[in-house]
Protein backbone atom coordinates (compact mmCIF):
# COMPACT_ATOMS: atom_id res chain seq x y z
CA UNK A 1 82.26 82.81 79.50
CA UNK A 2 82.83 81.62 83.16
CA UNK A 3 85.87 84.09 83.34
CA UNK A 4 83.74 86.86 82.17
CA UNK A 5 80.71 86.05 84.70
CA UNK A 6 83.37 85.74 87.53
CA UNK A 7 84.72 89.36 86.56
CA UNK A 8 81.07 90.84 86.48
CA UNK A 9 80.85 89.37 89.93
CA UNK A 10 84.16 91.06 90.92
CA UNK A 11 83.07 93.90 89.86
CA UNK A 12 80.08 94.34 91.78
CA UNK A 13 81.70 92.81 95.01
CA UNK A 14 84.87 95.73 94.36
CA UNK A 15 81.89 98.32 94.03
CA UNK A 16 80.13 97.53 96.86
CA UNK A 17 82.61 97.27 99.27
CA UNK A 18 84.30 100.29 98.01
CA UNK A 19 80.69 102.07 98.59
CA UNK A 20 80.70 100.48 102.38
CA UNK A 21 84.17 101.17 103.05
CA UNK A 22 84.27 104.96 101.73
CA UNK A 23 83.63 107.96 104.06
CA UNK A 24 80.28 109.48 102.76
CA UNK A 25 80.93 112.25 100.51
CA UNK A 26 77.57 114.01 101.67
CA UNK A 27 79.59 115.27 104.82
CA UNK A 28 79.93 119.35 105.34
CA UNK A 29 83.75 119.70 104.00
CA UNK A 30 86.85 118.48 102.96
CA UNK A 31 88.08 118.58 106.35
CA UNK A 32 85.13 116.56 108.05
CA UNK A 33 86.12 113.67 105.15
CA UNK A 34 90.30 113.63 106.31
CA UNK A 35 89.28 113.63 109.96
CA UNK A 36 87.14 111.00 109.08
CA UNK A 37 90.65 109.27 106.92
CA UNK A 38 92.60 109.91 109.99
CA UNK A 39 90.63 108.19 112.50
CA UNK A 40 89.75 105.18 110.25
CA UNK A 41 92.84 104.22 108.55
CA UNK A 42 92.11 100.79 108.01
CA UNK A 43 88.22 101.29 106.58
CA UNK A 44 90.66 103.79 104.46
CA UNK A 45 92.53 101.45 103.25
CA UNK A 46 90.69 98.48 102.69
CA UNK A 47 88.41 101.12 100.52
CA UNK A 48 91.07 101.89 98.30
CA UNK A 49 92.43 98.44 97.57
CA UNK A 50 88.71 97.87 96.61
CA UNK A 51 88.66 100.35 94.71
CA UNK A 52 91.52 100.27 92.76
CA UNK A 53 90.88 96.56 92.48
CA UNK A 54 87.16 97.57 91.22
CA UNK A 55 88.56 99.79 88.18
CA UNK A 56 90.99 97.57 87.32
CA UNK A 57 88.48 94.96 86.68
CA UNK A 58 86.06 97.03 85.04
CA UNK A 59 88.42 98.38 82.59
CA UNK A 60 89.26 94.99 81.71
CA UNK A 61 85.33 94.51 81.16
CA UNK A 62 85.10 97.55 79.76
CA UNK A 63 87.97 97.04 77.09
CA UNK A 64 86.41 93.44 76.25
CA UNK A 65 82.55 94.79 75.99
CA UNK A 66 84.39 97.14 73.37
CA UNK A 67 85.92 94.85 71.31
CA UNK A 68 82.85 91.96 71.22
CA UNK A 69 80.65 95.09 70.10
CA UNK A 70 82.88 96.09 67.27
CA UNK A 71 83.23 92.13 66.50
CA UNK A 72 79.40 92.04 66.76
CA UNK A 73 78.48 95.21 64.22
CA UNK A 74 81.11 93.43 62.28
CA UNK A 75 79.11 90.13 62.07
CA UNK A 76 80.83 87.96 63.89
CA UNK A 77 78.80 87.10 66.63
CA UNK A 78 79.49 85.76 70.21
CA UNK A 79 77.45 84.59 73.17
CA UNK A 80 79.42 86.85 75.49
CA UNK A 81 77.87 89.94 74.04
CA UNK A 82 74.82 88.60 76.02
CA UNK A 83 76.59 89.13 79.12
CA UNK A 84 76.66 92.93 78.88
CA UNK A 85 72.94 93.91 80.06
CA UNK A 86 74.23 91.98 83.30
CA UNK A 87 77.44 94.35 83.82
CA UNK A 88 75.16 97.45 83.26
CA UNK A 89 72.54 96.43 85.75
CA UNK A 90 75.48 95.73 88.10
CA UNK A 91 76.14 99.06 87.77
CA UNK A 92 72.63 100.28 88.20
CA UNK A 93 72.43 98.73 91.20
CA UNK A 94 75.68 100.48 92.45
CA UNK A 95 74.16 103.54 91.66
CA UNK A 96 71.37 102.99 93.92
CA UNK A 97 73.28 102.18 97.06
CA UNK A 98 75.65 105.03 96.06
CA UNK A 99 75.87 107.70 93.13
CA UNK A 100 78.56 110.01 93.55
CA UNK A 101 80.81 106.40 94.60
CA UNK A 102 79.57 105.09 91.47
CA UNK A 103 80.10 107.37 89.02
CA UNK A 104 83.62 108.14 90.15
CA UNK A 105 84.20 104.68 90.35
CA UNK A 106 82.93 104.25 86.40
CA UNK A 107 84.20 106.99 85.23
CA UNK A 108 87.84 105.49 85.78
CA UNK A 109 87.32 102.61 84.64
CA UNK A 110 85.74 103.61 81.29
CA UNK A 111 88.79 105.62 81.41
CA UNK A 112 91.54 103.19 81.93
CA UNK A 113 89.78 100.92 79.83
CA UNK A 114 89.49 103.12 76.62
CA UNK A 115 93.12 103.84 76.95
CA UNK A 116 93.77 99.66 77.11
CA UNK A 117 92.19 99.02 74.39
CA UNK A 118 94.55 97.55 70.96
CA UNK A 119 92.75 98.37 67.86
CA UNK A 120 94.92 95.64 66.25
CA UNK A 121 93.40 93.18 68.40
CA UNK A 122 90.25 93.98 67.96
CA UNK A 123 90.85 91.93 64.08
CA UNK A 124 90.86 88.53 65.45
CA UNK A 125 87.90 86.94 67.33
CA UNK A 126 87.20 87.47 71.05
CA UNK A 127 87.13 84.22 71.60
């Protein structure tokens, strides 16, 4: 459970700093936001290994939240399924600092994470 609570925090520290660190998408055009790239490289960078760090762990939160729900309608029940309100008001509170950030950076990790998952795993218990 500590593992899973350490992720969750992960994954909001990956989110937010990926929403700090990323050039705001609300800017004119597409060549406003590589000027911007070009003269921060390093804001650039640190934003991406954030973010790719961010959907990595998500996925992998993502992929387990699937599983303990099918183990859950199943009825086999585990006190980590308790622990999934808390990853979706993470997110929620992404989505307030930044939406279009968010969503992108959701969107790949529901992604990545559906494609993860191993339906024969999902027969033994998730814990």
């Amino acid at each position: 459970m500590l593992v899973y609570l350490l992720k969750i925090f992960m994954s909001l520290i990956t989110g937010y700093l990926f929403i700090m660190w990323c050039p705001v998408i609300e800017l004119l055009s597409f060549s406003d936001i590589i000027v911007k790239l070009v003269l921060n490289p390093i804001q650039f960078f640190a934003s991406s290994i954030a973010f790719m760090a961010g959907v990595l762990v998500n996925a992998d939160l993502i992929k387990k939240e699937f599983l303990l729900l099918a183990h859950f309608f199943q009825g086999e029940y585990s006190f980590e399924v308790l622990a999934i309100p808390l990853h979706i008001a993470g997110l929620c509170f992404l989505s307030t600092i930044g939406i279009w950030q968010t969503l992108l950076f959701l969107c790949l990790a529901l992604f990545y994470g559906m494609i993860s998952v191993d339906f024969s795993e999902s027969r033994r218990a998730p814990w």
